[in-house]
PDB file of N, CA and C in Angstrom:
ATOM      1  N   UNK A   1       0.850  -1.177   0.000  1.00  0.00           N
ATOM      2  CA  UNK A   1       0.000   0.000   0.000  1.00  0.00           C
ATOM      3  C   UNK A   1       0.895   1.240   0.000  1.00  0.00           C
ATOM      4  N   UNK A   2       0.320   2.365  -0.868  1.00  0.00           N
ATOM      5  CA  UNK A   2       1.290   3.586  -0.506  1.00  0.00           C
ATOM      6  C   UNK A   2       0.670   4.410  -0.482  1.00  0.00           C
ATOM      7  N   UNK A   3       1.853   5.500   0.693  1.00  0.00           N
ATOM      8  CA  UNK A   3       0.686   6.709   1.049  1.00  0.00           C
ATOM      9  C   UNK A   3       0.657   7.612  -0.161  1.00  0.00           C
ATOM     10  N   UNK A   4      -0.578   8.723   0.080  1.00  0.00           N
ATOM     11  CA  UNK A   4      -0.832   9.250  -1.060  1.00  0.00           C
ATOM     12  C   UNK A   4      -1.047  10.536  -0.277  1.00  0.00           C
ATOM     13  N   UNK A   5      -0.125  11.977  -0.635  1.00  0.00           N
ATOM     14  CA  UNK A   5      -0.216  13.129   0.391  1.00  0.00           C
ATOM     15  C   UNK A   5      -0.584  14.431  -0.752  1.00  0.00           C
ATOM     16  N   UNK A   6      -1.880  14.843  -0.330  1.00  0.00           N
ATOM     17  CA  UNK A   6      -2.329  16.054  -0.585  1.00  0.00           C
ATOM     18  C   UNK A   6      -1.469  17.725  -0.162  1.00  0.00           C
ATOM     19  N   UNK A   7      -1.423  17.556  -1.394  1.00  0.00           N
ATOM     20  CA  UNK A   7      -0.272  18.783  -1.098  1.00  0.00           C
ATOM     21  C   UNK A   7      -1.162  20.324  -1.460  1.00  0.00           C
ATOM     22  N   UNK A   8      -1.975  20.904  -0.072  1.00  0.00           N
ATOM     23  CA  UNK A   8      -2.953  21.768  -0.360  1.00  0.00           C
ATOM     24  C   UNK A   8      -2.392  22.623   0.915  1.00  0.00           C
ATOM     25  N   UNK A   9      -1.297  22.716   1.392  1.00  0.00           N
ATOM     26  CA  UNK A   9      -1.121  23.726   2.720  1.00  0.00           C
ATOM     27  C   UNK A   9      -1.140  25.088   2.240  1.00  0.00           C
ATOM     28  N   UNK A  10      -0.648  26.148   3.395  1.00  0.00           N
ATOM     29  CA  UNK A  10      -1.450  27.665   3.234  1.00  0.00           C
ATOM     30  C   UNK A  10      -0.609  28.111   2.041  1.00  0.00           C
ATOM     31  N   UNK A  11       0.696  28.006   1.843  1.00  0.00           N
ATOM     32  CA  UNK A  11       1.934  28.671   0.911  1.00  0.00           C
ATOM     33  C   UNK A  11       2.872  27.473   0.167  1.00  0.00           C
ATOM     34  N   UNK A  12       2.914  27.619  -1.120  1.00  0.00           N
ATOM     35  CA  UNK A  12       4.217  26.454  -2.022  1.00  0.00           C
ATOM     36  C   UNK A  12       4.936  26.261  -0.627  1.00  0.00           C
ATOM     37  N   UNK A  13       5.709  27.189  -0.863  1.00  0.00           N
ATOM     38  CA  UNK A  13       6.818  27.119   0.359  1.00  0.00           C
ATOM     39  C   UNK A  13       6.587  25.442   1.090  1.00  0.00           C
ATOM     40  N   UNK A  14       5.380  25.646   2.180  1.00  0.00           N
ATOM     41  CA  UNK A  14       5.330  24.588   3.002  1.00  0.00           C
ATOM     42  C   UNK A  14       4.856  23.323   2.356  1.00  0.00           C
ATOM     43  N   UNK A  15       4.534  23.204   1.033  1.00  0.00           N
ATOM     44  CA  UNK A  15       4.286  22.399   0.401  1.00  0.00           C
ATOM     45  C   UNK A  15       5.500  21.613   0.103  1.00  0.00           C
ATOM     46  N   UNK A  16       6.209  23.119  -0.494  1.00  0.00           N
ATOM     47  CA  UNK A  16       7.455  21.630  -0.773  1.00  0.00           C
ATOM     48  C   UNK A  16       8.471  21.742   0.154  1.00  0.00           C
ATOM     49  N   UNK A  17       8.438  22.074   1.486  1.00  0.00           N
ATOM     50  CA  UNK A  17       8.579  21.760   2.625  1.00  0.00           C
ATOM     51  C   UNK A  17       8.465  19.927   2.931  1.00  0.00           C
ATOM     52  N   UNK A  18       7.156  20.409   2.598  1.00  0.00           N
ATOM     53  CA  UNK A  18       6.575  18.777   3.274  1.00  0.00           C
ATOM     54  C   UNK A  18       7.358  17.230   2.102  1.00  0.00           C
ATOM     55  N   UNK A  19       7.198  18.020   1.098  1.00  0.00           N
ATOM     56  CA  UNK A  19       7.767  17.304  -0.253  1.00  0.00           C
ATOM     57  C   UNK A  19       9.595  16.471   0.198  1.00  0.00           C
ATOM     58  N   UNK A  20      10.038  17.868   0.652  1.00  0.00           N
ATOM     59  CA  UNK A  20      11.328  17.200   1.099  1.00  0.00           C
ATOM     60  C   UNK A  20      11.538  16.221   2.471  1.00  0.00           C
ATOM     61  N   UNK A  21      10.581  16.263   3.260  1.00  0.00           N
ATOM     62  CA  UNK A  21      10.549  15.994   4.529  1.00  0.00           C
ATOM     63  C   UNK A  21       9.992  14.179   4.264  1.00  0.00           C
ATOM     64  N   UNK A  22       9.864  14.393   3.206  1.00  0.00           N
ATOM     65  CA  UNK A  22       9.115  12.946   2.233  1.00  0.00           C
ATOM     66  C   UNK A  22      10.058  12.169   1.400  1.00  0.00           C
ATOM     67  N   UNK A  23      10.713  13.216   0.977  1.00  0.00           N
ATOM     68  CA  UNK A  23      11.586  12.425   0.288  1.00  0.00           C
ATOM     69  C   UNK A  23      12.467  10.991   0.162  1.00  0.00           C
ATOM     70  N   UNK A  24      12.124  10.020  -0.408  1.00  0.00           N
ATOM     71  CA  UNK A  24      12.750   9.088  -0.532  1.00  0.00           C
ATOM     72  C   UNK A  24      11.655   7.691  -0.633  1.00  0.00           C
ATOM     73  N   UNK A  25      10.454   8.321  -0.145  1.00  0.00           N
ATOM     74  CA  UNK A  25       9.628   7.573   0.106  1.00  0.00           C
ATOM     75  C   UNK A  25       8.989   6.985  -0.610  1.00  0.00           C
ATOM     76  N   UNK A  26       7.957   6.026  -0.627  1.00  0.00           N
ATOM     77  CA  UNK A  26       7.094   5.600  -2.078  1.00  0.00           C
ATOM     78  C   UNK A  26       5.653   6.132  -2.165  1.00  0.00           C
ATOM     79  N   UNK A  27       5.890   7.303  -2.793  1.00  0.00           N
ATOM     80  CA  UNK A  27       4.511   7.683  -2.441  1.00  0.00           C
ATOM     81  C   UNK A  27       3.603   8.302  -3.695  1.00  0.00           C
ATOM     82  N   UNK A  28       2.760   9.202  -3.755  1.00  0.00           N
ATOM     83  CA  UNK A  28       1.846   9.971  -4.677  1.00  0.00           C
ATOM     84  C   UNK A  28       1.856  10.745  -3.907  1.00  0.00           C
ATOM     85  N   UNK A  29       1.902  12.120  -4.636  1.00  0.00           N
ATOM     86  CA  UNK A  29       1.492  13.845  -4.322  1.00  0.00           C
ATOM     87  C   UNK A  29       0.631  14.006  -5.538  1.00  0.00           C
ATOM     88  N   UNK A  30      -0.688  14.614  -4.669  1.00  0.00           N
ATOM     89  CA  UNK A  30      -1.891  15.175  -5.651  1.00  0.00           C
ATOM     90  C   UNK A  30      -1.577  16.599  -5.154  1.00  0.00           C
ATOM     91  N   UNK A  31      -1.654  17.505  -5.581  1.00  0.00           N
ATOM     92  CA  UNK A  31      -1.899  18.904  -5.823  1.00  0.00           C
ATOM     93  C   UNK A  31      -3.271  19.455  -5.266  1.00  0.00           C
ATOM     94  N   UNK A  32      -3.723  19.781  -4.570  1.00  0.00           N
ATOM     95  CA  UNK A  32      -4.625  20.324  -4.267  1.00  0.00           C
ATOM     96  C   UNK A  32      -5.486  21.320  -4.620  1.00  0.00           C
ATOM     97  N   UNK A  33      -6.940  21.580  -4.732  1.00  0.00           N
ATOM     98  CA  UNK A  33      -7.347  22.291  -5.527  1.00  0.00           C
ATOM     99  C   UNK A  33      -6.648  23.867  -5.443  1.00  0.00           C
ATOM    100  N   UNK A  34      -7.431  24.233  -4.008  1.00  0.00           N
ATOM    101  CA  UNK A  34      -6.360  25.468  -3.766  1.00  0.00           C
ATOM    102  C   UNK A  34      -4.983  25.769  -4.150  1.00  0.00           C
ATOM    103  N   UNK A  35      -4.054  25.219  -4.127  1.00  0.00           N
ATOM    104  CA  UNK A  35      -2.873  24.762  -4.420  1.00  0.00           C
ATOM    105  C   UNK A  35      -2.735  24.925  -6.405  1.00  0.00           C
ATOM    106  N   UNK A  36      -3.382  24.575  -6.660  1.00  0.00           N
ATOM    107  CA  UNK A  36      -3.672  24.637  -8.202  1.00  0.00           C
ATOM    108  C   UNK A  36      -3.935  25.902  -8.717  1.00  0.00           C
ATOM    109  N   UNK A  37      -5.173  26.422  -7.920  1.00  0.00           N
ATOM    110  CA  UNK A  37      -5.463  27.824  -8.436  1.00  0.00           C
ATOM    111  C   UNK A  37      -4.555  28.775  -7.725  1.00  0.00           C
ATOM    112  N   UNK A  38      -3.739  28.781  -6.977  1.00  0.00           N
ATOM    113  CA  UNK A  38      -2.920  29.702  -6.397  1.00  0.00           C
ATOM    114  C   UNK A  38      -2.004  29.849  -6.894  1.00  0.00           C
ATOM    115  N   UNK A  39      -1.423  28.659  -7.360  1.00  0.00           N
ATOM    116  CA  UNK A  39      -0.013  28.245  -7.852  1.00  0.00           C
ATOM    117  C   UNK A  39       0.337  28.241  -8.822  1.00  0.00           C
ATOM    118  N   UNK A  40      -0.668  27.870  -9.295  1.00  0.00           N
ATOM    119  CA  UNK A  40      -1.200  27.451 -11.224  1.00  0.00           C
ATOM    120  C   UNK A  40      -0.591  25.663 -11.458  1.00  0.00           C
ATOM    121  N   UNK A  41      -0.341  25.689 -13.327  1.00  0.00           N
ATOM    122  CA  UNK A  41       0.153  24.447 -13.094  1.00  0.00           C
ATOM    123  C   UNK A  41       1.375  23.994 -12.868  1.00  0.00           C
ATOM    124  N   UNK A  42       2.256  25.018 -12.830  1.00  0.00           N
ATOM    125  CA  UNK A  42       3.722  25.224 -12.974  1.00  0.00           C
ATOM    126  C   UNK A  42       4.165  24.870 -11.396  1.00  0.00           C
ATOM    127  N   UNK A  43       3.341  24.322 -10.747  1.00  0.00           N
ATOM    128  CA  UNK A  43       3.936  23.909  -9.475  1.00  0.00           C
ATOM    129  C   UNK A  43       3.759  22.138  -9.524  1.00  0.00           C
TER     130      UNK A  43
END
């Protein structure tokens, strides 16, 4: 089974915060809606 982490926090920043804090792991990052329209798709 693998985790699957919603990446919708307040700022990128802590997003890919969390991204590195993950790293290595086996996982899926979905983008979050907020996250999408804030960010656009370039994140």
């Amino acid at each position: 089974m693998q985790l699957c982490v919603a990446l919708d926090l307040e700022k990128k920043e802590d997003n890919l915060s969390l991204l590195q804090e993950l790293k290595g792991l086996d996982l899926w990052a979905k983008v979050g809606l907020r996250s999408f329209i804030r960010d656009g798709a370039v994140f």
